[in-house]
N, C-alpha and C. Protein backbone atom coordinates (compact mmCIF):
# COMPACT_ATOMS: atom_id res chain seq x y z
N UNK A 1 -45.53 -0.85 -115.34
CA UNK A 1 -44.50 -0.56 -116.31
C UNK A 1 -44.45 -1.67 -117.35
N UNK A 2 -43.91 -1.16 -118.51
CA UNK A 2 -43.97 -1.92 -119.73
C UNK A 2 -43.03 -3.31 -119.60
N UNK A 3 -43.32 -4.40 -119.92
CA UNK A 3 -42.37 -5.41 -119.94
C UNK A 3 -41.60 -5.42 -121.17
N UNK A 4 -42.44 -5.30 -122.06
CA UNK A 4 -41.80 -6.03 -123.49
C UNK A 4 -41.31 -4.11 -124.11
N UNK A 5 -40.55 -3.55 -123.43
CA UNK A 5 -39.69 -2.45 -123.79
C UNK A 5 -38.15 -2.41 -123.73
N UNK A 6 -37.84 -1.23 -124.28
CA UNK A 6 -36.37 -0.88 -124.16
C UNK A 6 -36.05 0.11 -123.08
N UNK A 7 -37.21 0.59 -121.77
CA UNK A 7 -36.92 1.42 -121.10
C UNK A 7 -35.82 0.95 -120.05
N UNK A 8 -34.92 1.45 -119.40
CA UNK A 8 -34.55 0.99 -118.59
C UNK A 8 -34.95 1.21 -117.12
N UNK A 9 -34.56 0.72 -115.93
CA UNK A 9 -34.81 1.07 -114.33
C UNK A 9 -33.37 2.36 -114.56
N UNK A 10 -33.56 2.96 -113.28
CA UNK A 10 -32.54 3.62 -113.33
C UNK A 10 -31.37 2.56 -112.63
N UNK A 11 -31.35 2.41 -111.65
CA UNK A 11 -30.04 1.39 -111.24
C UNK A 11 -29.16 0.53 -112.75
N UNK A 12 -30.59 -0.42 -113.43
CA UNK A 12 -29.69 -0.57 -114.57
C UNK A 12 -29.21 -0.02 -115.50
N UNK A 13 -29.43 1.70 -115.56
CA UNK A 13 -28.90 2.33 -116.50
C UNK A 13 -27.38 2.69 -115.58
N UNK A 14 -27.52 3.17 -114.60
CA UNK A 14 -26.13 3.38 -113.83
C UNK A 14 -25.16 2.05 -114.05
N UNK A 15 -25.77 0.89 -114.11
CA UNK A 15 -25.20 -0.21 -113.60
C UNK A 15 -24.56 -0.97 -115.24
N UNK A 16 -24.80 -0.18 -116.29
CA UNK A 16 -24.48 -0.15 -117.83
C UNK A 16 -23.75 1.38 -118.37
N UNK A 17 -23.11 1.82 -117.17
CA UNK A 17 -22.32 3.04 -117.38
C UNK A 17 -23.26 4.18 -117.88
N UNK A 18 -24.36 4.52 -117.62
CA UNK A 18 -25.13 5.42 -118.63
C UNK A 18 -25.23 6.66 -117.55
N UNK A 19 -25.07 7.89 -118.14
CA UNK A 19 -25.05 8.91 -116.90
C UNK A 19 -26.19 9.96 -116.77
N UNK A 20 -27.33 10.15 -116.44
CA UNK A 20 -28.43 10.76 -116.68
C UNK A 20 -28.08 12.38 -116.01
N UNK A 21 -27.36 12.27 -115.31
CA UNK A 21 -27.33 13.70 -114.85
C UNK A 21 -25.84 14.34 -115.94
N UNK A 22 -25.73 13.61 -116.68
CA UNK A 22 -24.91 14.30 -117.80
C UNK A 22 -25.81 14.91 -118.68
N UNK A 23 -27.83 14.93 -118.47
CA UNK A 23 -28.47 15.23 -119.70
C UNK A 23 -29.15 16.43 -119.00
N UNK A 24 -29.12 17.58 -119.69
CA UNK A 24 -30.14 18.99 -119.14
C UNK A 24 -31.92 18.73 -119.47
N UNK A 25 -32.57 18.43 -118.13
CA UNK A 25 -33.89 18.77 -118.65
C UNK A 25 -34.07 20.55 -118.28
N UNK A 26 -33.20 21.06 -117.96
CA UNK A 26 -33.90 22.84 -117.53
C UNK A 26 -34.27 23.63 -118.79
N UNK A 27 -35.35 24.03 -118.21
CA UNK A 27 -36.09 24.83 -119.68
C UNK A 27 -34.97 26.08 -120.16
N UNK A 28 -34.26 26.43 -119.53
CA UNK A 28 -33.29 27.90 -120.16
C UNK A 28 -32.18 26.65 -121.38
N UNK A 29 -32.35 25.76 -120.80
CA UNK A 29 -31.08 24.99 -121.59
C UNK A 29 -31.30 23.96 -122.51
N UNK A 30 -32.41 23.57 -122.22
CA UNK A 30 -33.23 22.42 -123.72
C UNK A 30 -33.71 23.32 -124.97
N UNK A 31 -33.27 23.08 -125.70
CA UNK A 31 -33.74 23.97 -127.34
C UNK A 31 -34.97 23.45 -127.16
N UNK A 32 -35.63 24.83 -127.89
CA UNK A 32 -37.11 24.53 -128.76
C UNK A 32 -36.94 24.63 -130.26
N UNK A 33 -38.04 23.97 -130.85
CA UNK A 33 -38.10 23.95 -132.46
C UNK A 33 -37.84 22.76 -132.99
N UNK A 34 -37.52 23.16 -133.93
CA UNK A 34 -37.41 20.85 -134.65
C UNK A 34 -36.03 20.73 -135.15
N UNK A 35 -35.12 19.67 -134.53
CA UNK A 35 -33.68 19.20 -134.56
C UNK A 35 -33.55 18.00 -134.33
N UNK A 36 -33.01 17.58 -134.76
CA UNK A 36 -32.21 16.45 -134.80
C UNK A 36 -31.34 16.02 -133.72
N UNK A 37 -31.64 14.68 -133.27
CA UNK A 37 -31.24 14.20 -131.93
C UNK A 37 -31.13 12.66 -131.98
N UNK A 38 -30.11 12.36 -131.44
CA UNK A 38 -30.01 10.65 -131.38
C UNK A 38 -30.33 10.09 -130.05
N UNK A 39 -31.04 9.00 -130.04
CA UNK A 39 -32.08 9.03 -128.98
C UNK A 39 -30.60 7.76 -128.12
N UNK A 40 -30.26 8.39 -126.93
CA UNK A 40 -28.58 7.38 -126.39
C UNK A 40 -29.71 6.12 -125.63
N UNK A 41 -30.66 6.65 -124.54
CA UNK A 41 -31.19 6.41 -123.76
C UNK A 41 -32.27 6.67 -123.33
N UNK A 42 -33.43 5.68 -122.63
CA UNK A 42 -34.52 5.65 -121.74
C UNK A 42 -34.69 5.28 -119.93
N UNK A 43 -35.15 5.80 -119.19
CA UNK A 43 -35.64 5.52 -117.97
C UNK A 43 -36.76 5.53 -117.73
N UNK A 44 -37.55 4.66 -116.82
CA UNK A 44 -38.38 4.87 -116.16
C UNK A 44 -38.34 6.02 -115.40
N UNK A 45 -39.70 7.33 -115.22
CA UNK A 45 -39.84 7.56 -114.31
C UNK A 45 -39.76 7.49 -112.75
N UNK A 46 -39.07 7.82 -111.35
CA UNK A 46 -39.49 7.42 -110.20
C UNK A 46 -41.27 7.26 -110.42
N UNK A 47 -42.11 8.06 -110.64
CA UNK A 47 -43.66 7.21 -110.68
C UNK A 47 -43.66 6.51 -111.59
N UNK A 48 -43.21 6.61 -112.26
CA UNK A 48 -43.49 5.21 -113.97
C UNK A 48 -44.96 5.97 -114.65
N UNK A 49 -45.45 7.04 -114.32
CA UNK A 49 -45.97 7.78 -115.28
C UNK A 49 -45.23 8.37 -116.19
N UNK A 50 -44.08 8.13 -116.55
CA UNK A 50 -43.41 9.11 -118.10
C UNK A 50 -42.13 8.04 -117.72
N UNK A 51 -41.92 8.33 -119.18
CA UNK A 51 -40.48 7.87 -119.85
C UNK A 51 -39.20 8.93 -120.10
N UNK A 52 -38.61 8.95 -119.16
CA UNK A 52 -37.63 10.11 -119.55
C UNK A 52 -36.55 9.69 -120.82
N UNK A 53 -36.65 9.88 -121.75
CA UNK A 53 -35.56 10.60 -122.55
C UNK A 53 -34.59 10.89 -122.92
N UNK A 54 -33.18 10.54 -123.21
CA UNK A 54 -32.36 10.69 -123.23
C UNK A 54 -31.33 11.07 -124.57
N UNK A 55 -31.05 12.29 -124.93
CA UNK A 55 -30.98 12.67 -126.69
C UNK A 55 -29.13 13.46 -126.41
N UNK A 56 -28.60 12.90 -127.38
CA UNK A 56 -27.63 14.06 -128.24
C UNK A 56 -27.96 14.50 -128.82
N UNK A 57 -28.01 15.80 -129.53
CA UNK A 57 -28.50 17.06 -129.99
C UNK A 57 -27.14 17.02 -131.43
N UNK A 58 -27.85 16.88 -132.53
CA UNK A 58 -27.02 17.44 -133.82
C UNK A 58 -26.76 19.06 -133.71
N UNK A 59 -26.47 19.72 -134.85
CA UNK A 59 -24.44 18.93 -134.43
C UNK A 59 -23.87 19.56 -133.30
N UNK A 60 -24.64 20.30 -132.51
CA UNK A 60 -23.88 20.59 -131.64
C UNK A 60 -23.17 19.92 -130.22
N UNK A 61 -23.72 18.37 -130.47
CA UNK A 61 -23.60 17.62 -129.10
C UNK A 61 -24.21 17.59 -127.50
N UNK A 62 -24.80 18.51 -127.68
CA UNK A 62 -25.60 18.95 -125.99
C UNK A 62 -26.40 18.00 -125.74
N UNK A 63 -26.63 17.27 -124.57
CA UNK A 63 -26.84 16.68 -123.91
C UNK A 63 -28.50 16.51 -123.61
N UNK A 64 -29.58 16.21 -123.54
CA UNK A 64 -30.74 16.92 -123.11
C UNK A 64 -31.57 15.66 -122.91
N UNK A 65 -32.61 16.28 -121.92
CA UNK A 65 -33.53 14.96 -121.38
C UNK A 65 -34.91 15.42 -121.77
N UNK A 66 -35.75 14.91 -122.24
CA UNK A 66 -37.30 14.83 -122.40
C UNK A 66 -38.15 13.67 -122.30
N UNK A 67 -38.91 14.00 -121.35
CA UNK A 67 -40.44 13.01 -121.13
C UNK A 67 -41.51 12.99 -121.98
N UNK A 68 -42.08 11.62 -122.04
CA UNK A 68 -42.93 10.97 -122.89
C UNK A 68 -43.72 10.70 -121.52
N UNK A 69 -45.38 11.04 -121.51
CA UNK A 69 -45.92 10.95 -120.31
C UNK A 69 -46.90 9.87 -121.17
N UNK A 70 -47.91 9.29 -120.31
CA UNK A 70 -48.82 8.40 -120.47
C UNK A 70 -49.91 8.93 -120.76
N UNK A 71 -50.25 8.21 -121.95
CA UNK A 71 -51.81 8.86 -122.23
C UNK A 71 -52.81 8.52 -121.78
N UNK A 72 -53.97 8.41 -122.21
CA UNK A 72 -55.08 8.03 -121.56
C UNK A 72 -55.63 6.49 -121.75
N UNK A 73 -55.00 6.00 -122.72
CA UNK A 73 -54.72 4.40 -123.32
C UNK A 73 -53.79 3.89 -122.31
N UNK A 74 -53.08 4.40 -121.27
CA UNK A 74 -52.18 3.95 -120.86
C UNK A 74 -50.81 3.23 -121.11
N UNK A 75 -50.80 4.02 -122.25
CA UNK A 75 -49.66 3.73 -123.57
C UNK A 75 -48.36 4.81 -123.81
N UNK A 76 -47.50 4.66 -123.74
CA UNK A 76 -46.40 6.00 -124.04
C UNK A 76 -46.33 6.15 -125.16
N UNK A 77 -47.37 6.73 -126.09
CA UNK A 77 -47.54 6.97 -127.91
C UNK A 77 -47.25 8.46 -127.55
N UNK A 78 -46.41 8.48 -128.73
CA UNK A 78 -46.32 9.84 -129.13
C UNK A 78 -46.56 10.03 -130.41
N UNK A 79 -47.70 10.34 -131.10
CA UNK A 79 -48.04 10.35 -131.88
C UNK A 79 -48.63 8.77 -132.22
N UNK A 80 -48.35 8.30 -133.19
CA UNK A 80 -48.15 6.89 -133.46
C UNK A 80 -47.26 6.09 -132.86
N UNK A 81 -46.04 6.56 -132.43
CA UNK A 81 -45.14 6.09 -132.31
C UNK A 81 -45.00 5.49 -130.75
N UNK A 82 -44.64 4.49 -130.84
CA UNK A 82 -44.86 3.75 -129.28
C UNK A 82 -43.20 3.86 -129.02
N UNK A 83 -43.12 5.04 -127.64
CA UNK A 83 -41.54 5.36 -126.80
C UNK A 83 -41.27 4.21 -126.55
N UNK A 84 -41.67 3.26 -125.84
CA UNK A 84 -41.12 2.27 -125.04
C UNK A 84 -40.20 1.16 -125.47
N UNK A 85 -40.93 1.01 -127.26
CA UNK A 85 -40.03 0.21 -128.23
C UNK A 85 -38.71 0.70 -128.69
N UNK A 86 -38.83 2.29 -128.82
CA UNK A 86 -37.79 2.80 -129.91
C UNK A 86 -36.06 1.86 -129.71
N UNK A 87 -35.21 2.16 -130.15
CA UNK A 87 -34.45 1.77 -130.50
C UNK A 87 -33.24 2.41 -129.85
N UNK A 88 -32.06 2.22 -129.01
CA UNK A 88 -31.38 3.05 -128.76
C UNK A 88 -30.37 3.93 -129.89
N UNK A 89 -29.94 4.69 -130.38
CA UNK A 89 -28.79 5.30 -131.37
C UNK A 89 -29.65 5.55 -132.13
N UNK A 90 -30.85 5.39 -132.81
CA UNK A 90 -31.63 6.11 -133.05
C UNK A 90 -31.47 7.25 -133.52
N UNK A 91 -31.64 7.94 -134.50
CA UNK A 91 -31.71 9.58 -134.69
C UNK A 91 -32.91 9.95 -135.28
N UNK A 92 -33.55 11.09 -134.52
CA UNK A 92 -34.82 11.16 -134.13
C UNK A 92 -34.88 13.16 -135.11
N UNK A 93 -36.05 13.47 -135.57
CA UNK A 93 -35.82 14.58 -136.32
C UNK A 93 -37.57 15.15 -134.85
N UNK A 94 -37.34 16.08 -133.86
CA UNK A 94 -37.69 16.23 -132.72
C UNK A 94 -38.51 17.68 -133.28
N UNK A 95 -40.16 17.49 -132.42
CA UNK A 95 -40.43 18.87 -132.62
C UNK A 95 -40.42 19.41 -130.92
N UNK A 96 -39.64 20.22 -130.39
CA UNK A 96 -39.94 20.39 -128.87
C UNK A 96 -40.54 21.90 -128.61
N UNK A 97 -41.58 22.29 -128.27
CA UNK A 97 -42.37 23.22 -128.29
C UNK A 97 -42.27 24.01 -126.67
N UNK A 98 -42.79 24.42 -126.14
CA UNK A 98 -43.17 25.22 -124.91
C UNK A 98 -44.28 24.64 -124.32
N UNK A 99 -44.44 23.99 -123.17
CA UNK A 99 -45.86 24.17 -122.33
C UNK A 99 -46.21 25.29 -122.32
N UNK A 100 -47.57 25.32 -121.33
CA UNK A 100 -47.93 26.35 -120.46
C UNK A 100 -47.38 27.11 -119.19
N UNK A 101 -46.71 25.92 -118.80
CA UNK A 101 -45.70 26.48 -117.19
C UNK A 101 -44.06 26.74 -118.13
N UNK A 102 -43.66 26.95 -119.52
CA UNK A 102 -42.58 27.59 -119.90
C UNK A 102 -41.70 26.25 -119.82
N UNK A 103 -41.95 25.13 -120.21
CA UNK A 103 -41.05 24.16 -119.92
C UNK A 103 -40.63 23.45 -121.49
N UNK A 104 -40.29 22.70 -121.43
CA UNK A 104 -39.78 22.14 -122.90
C UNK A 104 -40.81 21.09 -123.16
N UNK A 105 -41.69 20.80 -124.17
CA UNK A 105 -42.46 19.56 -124.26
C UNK A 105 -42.26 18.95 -125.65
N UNK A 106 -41.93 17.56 -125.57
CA UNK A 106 -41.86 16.72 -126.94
C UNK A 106 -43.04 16.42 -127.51
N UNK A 107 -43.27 17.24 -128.66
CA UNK A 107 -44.15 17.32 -129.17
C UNK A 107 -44.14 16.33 -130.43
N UNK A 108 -43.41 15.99 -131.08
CA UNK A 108 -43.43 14.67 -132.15
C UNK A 108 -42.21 14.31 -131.97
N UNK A 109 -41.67 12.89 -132.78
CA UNK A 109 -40.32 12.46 -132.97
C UNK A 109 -40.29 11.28 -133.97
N UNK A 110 -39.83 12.16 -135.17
CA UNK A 110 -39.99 11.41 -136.20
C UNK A 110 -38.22 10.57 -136.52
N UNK A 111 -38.32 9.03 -136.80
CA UNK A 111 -37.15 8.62 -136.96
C UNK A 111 -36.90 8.92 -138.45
N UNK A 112 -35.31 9.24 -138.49
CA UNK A 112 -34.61 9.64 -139.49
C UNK A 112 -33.76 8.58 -140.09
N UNK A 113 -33.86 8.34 -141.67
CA UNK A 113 -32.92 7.57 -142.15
C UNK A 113 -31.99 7.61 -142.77
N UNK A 114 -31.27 9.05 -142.22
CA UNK A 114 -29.65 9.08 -142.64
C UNK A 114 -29.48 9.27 -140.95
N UNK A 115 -28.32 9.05 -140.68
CA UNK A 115 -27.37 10.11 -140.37
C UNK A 115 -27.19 11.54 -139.96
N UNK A 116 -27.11 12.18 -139.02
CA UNK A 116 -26.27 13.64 -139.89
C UNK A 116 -24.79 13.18 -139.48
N UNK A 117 -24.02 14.54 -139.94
CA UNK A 117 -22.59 14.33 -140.18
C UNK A 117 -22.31 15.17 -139.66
């Protein structure tokens, strides 16, 4: 696992008030398509192969979790963009698409420099 990141362990996200089972990863309940999301939070994986995710959803507020898995660099890039650094509060303009097994996959996450309202 990454040292020089912003991911957290889970204990220290519990242990900084942060509530992960307040976030939906179920595919009936994570939107697809491209929206806007402020990135609250990161965890380590239990394997530490993926970075779970942690987004408020513009404007409607919903809650939602998505993984950033490891590539073959052994790097959490998504796109260009290296997960492990990002920034918490963050607002992220999200493309989330469909796998193959019908699940939600983060497909880009471009940072935004407004706001929404």
């Amino acid at each position: 696992m990454e040292n020089n990141s912003n991911v957290l362990q889970f204990n220290a996200a519990l242990d900084a008030g942060l509530e992960p089972r307040n976030y939906s990863y179920k595919k009936e309940e994570v939107p697809l398509g491209n929206y806007d999301a402020r990135l609250d939070f990161m965890i380590w994986s239990k394997n530490g192969n993926a970075i779970n995710c942690f987004f408020t959803v513009f404007p409607s507020g919903q809650l939602i979790s998505l993984s950033v898995y490891k590539n073959t660099d052994a790097d959490f890039l998504l796109g260009n963009l290296a997960v492990c650094r990002l920034g918490f509060g963050t607002v992220f303009h999200l493309n989330v698409e469909q796998n193959f097994k019908g699940y939600p996959r983060l497909v880009s996450m471009e940072p935004q420099d407004i706001s929404p309202t």
